[in-house]
N, C-alpha and C. Protein backbone atom coordinates (compact mmCIF):
# COMPACT_ATOMS: atom_id res chain seq x y z
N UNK A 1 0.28 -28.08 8.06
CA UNK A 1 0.39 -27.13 6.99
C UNK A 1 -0.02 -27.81 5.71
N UNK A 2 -0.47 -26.68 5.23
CA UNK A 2 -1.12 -27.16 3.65
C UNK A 2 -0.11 -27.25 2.53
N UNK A 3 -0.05 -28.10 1.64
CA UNK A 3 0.84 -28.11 1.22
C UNK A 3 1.04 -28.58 -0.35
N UNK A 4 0.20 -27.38 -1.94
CA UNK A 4 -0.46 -27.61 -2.98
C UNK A 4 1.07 -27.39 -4.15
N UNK A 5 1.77 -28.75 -4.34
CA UNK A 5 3.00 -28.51 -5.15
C UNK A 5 4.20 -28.17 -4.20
N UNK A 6 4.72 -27.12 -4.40
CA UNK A 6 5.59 -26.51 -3.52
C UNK A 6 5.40 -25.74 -2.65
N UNK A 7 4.49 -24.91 -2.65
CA UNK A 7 3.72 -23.65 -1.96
C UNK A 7 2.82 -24.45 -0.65
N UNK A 8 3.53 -23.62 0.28
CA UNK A 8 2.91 -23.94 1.79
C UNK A 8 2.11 -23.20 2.12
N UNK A 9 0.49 -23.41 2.52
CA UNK A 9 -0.16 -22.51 2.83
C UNK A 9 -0.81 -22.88 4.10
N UNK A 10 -1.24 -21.91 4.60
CA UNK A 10 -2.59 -22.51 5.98
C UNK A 10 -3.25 -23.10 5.63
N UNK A 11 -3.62 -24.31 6.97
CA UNK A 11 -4.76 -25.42 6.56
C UNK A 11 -6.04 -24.65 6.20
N UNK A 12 -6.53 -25.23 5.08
CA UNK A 12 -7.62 -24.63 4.69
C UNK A 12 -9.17 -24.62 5.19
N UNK A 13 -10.01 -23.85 4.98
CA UNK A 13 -11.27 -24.19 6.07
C UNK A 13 -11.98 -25.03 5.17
N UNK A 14 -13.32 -25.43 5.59
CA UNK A 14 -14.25 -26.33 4.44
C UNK A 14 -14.48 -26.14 3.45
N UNK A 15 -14.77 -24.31 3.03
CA UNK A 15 -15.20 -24.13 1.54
C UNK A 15 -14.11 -24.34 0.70
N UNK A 16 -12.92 -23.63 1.30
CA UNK A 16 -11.84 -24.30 0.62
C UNK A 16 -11.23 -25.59 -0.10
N UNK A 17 -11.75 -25.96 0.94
CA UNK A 17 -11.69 -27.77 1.01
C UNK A 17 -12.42 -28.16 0.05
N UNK A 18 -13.55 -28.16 0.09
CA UNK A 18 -14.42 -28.48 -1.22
C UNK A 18 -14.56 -27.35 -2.63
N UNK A 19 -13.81 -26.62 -2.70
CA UNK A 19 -13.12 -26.20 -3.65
C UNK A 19 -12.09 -26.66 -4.41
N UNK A 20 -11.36 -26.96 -3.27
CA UNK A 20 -10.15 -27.80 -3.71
C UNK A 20 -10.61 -29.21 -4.61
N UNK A 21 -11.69 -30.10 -3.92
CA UNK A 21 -11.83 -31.06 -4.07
C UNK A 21 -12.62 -31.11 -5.83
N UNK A 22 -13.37 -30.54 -5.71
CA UNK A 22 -13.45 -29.90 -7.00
C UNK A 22 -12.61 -29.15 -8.41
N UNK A 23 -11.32 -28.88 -8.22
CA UNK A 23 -10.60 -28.82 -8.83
C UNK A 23 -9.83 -29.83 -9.82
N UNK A 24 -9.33 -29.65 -10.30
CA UNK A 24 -8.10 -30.79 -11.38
C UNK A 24 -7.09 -31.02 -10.50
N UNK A 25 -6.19 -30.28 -9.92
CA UNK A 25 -5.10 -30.35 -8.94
C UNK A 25 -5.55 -30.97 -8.15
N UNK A 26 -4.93 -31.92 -7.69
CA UNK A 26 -4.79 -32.26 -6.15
C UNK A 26 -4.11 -31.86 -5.42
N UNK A 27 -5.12 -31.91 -4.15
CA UNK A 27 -4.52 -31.18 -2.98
C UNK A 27 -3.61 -31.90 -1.80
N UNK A 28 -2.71 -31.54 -1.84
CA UNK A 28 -2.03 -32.25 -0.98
C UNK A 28 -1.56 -31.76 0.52
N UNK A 29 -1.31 -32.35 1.48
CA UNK A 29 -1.54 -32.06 2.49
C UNK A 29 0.10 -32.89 3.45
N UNK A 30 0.78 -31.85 4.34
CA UNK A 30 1.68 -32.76 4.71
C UNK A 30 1.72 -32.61 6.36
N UNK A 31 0.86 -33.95 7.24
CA UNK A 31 0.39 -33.43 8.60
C UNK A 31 1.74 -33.84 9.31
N UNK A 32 1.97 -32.85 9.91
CA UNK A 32 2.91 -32.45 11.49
C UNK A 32 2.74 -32.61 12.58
N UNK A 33 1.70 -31.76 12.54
CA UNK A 33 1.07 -31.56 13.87
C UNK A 33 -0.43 -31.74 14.10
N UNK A 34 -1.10 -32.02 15.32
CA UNK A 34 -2.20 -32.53 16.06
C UNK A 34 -3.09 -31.64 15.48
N UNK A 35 -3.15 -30.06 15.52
CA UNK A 35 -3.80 -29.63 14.67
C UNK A 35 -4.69 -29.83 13.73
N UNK A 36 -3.86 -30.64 12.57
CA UNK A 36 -3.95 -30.88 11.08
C UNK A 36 -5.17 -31.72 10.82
N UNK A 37 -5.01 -32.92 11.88
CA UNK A 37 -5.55 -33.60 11.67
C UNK A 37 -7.38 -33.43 11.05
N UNK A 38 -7.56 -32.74 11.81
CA UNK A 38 -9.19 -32.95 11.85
C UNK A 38 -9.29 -32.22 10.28
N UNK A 39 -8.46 -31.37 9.40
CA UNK A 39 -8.43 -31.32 8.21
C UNK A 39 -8.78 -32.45 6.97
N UNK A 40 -7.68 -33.75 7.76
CA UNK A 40 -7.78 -34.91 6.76
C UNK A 40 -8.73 -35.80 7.18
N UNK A 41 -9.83 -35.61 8.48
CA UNK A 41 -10.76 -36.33 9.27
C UNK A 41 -12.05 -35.94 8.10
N UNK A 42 -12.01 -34.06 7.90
CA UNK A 42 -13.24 -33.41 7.46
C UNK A 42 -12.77 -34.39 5.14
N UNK A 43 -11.73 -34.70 5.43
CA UNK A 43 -11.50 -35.14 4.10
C UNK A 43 -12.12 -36.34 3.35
N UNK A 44 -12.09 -37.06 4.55
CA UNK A 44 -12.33 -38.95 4.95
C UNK A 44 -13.88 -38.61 4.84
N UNK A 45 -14.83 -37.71 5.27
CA UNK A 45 -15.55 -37.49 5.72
C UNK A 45 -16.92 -37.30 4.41
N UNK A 46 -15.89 -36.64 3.40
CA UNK A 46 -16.21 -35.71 2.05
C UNK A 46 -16.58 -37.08 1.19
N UNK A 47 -15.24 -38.22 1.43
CA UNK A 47 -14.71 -38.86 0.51
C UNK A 47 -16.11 -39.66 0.18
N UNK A 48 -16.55 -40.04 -1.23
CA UNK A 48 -17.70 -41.59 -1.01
C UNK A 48 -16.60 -42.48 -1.49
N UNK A 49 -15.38 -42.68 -2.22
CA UNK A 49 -14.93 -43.70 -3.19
C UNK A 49 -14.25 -44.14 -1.92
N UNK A 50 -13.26 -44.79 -3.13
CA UNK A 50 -12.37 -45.83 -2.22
C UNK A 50 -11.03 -44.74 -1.51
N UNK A 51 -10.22 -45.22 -0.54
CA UNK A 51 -9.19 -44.40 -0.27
C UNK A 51 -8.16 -45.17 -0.06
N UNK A 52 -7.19 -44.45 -0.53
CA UNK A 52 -6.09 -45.08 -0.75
C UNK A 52 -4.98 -45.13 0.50
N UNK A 53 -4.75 -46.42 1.42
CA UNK A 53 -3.87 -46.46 2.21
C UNK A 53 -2.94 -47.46 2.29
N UNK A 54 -1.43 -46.60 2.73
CA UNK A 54 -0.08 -47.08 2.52
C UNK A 54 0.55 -46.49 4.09
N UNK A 55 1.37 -47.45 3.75
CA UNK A 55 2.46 -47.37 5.09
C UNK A 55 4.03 -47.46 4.60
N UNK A 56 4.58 -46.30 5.43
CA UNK A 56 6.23 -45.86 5.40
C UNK A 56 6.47 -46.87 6.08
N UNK A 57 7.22 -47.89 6.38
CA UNK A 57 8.15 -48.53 7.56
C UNK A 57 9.06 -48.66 8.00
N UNK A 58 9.36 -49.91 8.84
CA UNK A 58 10.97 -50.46 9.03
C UNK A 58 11.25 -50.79 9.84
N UNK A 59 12.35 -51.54 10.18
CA UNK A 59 12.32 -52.58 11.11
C UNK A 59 11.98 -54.02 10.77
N UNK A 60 12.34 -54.00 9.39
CA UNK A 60 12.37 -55.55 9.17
C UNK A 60 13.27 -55.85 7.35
N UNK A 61 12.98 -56.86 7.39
CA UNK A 61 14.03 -56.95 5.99
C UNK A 61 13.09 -58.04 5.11
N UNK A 62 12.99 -58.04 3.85
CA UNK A 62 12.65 -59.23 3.04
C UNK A 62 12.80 -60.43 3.34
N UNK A 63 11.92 -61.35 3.54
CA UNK A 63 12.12 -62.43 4.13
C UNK A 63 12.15 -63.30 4.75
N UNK A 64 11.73 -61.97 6.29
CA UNK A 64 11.52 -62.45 7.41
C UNK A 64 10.17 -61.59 8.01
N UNK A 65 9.41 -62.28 8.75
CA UNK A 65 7.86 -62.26 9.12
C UNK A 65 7.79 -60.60 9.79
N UNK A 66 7.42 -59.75 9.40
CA UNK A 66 6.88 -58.17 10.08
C UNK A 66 6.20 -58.21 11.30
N UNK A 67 5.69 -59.56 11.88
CA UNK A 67 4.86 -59.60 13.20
C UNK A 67 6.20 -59.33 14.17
N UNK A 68 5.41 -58.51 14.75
CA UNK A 68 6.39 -57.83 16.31
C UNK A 68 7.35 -57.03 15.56
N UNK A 69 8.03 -57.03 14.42
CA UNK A 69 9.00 -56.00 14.03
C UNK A 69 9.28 -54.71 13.25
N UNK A 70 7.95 -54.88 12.34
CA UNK A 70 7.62 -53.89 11.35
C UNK A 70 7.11 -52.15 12.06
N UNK A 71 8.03 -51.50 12.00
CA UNK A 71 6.91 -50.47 12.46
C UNK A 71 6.61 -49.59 11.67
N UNK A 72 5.66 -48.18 11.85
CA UNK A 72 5.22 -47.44 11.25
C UNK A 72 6.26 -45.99 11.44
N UNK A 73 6.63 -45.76 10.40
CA UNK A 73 7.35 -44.57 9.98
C UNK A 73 6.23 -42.86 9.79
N UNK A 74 5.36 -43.39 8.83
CA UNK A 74 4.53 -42.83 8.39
C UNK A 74 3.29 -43.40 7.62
N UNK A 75 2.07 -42.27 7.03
CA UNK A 75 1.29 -43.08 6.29
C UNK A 75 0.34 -42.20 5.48
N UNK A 76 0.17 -42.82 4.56
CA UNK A 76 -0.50 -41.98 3.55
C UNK A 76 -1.66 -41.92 3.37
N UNK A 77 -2.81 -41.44 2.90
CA UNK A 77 -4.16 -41.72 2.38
C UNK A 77 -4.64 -40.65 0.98
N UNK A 78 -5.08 -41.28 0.60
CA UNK A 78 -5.70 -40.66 -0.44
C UNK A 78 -7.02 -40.88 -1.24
N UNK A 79 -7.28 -39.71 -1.83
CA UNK A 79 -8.97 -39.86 -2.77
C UNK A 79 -8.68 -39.21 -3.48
N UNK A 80 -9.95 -39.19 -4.16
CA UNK A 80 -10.21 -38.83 -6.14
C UNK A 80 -9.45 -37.62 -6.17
N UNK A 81 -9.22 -36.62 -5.29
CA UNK A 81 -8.42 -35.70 -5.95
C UNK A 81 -7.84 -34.83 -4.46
N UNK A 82 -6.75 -35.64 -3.84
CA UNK A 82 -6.67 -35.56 -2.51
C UNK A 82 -5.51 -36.29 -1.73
N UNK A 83 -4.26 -35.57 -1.23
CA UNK A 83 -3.31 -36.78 -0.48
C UNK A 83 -2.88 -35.96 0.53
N UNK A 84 -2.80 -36.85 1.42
CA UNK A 84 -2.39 -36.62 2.98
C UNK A 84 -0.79 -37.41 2.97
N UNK A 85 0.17 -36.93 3.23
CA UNK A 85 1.07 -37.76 4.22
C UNK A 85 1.04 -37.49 5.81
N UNK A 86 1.10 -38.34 6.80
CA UNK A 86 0.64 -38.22 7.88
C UNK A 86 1.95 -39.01 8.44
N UNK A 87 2.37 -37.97 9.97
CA UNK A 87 3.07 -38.16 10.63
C UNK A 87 2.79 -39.63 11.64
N UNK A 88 3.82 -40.86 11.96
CA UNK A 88 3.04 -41.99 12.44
C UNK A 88 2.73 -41.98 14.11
N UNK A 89 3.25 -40.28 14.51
CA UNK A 89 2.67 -40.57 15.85
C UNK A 89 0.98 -40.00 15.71
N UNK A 90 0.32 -39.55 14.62
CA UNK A 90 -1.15 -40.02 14.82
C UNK A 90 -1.88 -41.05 14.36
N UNK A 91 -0.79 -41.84 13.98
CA UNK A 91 -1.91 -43.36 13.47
C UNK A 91 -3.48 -43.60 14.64
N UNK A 92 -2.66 -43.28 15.45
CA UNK A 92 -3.70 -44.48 16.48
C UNK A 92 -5.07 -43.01 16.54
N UNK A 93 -4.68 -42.38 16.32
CA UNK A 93 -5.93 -40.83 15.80
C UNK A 93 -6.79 -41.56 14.55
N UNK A 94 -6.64 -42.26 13.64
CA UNK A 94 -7.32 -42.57 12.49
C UNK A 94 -7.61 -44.32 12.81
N UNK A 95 -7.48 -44.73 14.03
CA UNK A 95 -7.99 -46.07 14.70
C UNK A 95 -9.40 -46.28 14.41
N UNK A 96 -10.23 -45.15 14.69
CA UNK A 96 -11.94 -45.65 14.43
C UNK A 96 -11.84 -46.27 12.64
N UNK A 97 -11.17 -44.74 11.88
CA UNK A 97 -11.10 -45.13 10.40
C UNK A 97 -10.90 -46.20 10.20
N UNK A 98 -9.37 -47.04 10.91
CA UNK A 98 -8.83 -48.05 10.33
C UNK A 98 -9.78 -49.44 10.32
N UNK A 99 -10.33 -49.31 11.25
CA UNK A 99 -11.33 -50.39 11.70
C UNK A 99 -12.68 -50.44 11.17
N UNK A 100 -12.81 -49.33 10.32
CA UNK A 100 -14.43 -49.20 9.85
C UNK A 100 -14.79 -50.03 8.89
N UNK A 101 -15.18 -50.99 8.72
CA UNK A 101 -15.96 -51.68 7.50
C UNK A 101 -16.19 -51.20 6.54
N UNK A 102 -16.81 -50.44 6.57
CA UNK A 102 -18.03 -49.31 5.72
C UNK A 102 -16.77 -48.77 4.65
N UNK A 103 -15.89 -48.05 5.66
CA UNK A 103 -14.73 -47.17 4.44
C UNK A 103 -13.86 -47.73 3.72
N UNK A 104 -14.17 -47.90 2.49
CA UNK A 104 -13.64 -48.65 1.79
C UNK A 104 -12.03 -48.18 1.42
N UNK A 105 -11.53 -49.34 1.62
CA UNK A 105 -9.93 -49.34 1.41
C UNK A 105 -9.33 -49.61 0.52
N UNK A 106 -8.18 -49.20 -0.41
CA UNK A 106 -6.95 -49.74 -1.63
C UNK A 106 -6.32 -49.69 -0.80
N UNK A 107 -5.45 -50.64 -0.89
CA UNK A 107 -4.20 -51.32 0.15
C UNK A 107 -3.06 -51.92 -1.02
N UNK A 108 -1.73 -51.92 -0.52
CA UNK A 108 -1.04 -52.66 -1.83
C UNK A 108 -0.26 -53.84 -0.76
N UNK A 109 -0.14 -54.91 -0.73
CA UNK A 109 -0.24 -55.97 0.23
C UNK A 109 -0.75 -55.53 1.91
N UNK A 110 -2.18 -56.40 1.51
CA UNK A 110 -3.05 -56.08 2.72
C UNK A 110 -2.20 -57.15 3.36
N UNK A 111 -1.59 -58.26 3.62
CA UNK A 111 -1.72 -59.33 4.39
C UNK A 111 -0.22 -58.28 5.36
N UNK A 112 0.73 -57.99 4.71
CA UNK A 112 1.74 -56.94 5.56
C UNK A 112 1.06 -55.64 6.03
N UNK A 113 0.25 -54.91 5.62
CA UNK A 113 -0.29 -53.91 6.22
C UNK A 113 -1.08 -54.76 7.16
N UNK A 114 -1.49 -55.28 7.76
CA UNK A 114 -2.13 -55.84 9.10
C UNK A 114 -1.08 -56.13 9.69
N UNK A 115 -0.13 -56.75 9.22
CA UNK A 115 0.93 -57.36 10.70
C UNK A 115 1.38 -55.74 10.98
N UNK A 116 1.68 -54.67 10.34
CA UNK A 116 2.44 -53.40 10.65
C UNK A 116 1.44 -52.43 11.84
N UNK A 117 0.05 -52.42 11.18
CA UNK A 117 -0.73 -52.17 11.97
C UNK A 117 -0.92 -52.78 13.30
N UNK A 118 -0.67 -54.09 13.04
CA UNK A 118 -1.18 -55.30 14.59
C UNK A 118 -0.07 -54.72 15.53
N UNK A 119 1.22 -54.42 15.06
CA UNK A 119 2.29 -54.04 15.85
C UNK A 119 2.03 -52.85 16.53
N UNK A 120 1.31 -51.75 15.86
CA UNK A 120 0.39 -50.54 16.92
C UNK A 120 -0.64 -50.98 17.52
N UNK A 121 -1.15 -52.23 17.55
CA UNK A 121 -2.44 -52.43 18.45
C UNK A 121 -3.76 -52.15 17.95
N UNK A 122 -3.17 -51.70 15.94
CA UNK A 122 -4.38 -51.39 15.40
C UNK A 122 -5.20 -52.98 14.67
N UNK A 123 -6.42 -52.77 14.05
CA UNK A 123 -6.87 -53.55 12.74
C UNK A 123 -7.25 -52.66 11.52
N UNK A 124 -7.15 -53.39 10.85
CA UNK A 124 -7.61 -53.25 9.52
C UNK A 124 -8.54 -53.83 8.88
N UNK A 125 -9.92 -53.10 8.82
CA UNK A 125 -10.98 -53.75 8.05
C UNK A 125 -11.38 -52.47 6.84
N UNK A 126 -12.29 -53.22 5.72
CA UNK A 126 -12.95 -52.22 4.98
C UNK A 126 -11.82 -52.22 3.31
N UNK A 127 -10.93 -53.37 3.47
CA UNK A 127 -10.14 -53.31 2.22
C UNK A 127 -10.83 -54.32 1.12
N UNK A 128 -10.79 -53.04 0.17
CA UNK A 128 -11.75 -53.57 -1.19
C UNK A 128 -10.84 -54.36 -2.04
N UNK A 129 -9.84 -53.78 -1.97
CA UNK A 129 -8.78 -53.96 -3.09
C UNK A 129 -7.21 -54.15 -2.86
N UNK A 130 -6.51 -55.18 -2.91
CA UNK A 130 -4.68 -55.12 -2.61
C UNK A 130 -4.25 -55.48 -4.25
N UNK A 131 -3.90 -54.50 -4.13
CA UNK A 131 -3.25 -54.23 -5.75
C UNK A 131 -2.24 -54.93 -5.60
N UNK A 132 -1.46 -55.23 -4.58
CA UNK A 132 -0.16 -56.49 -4.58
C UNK A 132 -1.01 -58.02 -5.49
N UNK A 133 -2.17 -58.48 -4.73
CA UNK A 133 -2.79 -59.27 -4.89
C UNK A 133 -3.73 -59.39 -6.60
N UNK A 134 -3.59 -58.24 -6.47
CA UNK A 134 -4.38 -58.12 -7.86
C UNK A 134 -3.25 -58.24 -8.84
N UNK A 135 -2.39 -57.82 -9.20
CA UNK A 135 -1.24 -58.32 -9.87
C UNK A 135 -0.72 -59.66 -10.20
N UNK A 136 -1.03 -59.76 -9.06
CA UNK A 136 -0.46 -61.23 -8.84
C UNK A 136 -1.56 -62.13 -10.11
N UNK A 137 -3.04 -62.08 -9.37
CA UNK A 137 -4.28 -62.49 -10.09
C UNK A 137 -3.74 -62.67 -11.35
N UNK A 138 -3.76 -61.28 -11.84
CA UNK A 138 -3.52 -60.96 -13.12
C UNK A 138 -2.35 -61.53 -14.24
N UNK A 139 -1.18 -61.71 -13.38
CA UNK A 139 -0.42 -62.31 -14.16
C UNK A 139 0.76 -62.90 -12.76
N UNK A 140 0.33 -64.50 -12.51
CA UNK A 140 1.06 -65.03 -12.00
C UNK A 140 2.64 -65.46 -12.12
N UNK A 141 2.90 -65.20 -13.77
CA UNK A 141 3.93 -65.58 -14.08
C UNK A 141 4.85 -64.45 -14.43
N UNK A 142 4.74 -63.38 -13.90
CA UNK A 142 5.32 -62.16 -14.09
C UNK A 142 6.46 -62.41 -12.74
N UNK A 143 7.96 -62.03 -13.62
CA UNK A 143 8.60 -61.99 -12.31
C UNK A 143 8.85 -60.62 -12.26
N UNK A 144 9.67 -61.10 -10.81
CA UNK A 144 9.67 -60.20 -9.86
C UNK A 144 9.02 -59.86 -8.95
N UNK A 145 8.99 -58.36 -8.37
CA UNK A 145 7.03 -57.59 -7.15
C UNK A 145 6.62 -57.50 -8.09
N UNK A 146 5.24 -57.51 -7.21
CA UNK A 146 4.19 -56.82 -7.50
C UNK A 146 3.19 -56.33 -6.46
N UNK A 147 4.67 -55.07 -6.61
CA UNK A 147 4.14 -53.91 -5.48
C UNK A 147 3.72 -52.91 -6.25
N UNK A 148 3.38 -51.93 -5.66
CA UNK A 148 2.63 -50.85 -6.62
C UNK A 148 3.22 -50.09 -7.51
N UNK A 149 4.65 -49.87 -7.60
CA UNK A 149 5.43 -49.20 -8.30
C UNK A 149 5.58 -50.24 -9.79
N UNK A 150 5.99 -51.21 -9.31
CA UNK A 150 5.76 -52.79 -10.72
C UNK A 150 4.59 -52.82 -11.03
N UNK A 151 3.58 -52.44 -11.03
CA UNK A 151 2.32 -52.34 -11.42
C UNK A 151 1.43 -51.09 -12.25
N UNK A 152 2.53 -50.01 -11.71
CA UNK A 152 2.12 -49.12 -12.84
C UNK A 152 2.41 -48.66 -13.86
């Protein structure tokens, strides 16, 4: 289901879609079901910039290493005027994506989004940018994260 503010509507067809995309609002999108998907596939598809991907988790705590324990809850993506939250039993549906070179990625600590992914059997290539990392760059002596929320 489509999903622009509060108002739930049917997934929309292409012209829509690129209507939408064309707009000021972003369109947001909240996938459920198997359906949906090929909605946020025809999205990925539209996109040329960078896209923005994040992961819900859990199964682990500060501190201690995410390999073998981290899993996927959920996951997000997004573009210039465009967000998906996505249910995590279709991760392994956006597997070609995750692995593509070509599609360029924002990530906010890439080095934990690979162990979370490695734990589905996925990879991760095509990341332009870890805004964890870029923070860091930027000002090493900043305490505290610098996760994406400390960064904006």
């Amino acid at each position: 289901m489509a999903v622009r503010g509060t108002q739930t509507r049917p997934l929309p067809s292409p012209l829509v879609l690129m209507l939408s995309l064309a707009h000021k609002e972003p369109l947001r999108l909240v996938v459920r079901e198997r359906s949906q998907i090929e909605t946020v596939m025809r999205l990925l598809s539209y996109e040329r910039g960078i896209i923005g991907y994040d992961t819900e988790d859990t199964g682990w705590k500060p501190g201690i290493s995410p390999v073998g324990r981290a899993r996927n809850v959920s996951f997000q993506l997004g573009g210039d005027n465009w967000q998906a939250a996505i249910d995590w039993r279709f991760l392994g549906d956006f597997s070609k994506w995750l692995a593509d070179e070509v599609a360029k990625k924002a990530v906010t600590n890439e080095k934990f989004e690979r162990h979370v992914l490695a734990n589905h059997g996925l990879v991760l290539r095509g990341v332009v940018i870890d805004t964890a990392y870029a923070s860091f760059t930027y000002n090493p002596l900043r305490k505290g994260r610098h996760g994406l929320k400390q960064c904006l």
